[in-house]
Protein backbone atom coordinates (compact mmCIF):
# COMPACT_ATOMS: atom_id res chain seq x y z
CA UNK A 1 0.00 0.00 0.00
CA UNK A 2 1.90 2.89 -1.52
CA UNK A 3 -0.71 5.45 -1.63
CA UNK A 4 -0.15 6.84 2.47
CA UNK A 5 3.47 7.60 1.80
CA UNK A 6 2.65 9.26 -1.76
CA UNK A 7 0.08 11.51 -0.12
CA UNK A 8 2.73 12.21 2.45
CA UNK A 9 5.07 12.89 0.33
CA UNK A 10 2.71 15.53 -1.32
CA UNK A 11 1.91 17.27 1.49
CA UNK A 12 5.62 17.48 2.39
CA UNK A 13 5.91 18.92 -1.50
CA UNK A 14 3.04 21.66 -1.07
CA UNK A 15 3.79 22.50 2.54
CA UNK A 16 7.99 23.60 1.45
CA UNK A 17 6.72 24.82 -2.41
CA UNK A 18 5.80 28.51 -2.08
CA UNK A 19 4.15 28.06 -5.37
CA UNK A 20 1.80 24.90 -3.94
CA UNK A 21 -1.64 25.25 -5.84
CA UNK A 22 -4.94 23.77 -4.94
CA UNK A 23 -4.42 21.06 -6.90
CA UNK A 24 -1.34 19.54 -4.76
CA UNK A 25 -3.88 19.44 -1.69
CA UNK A 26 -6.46 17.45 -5.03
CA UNK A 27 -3.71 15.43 -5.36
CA UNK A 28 -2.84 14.56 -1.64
CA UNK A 29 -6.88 13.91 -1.03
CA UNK A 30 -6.79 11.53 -3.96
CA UNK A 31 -4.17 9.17 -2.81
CA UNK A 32 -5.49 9.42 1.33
CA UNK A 33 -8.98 8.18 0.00
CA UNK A 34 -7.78 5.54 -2.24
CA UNK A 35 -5.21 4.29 0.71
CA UNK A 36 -8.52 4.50 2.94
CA UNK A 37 -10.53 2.31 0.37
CA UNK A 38 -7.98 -0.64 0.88
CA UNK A 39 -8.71 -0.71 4.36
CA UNK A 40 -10.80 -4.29 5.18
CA UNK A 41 -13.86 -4.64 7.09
CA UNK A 42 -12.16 -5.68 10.04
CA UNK A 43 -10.08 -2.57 9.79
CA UNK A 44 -6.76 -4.07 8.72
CA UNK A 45 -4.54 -2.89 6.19
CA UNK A 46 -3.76 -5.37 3.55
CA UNK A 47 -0.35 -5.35 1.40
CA UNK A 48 -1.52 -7.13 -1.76
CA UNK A 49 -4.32 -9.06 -2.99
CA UNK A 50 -5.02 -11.91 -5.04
CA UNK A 51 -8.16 -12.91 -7.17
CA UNK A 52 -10.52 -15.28 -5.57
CA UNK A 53 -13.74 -16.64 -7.34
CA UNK A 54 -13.49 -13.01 -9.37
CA UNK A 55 -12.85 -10.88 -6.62
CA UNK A 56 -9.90 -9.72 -4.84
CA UNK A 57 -8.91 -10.40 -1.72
CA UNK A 58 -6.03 -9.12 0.94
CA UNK A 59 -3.27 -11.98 1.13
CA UNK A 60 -2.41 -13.44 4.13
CA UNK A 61 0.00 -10.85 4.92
CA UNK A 62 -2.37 -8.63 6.79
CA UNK A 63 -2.16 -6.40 9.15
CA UNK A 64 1.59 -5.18 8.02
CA UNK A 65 2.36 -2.91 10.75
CA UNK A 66 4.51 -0.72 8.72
CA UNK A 67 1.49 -0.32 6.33
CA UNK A 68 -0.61 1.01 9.35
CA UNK A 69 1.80 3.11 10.26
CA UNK A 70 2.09 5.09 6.83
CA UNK A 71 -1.81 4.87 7.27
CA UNK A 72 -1.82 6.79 10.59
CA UNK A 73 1.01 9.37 9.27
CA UNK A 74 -1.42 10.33 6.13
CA UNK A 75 -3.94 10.94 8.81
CA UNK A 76 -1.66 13.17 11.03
CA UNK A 77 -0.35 14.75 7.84
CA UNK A 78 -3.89 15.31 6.34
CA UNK A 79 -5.59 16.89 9.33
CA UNK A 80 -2.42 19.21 9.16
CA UNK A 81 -3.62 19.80 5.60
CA UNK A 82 -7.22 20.17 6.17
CA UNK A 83 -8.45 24.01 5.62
CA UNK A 84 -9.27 25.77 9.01
């Protein structure tokens, strides 16, 4: 699950850019909510999936802790982000 760290990684980029435009916070927002949408029922963060009777489904290798933990930093980084 790459998406927390690239929407880090943008808000790090539009936070230090004095030229940042509306569309790096677009950008940010896009990869939090698709790292959000990979979250399971059960609340776990998968890694990967594999294709199951035509759907996917996290591997075994869930929860990776690492993965939550670039999870929770998009959070912290996003509510920095939010507008006020």
């Amino acid at each position: 699950m790459t998406c927390p760290r690239v929407g880090v990684l943008r808000q790090i980029m539009h936070a230090s850019c004095q030229r940042s435009s509306a569309s790096d916070l677009e950008k940010q927002t896009l990869y939090f909510n698709r790292s959000l949408a990979q979250v399971t029922d059960t609340f776990e963060c998968p890694e990967a999936y594999f294709r199951e009777r035509g759907r996917y489904t996290p591997n075994d290798n869930v929860p990776l802790l690492w993965t939550e933990a670039n999870l929770w930093l998009a959070l912290s980084v996003m509510k920095r982000a939010a507008p006020s």
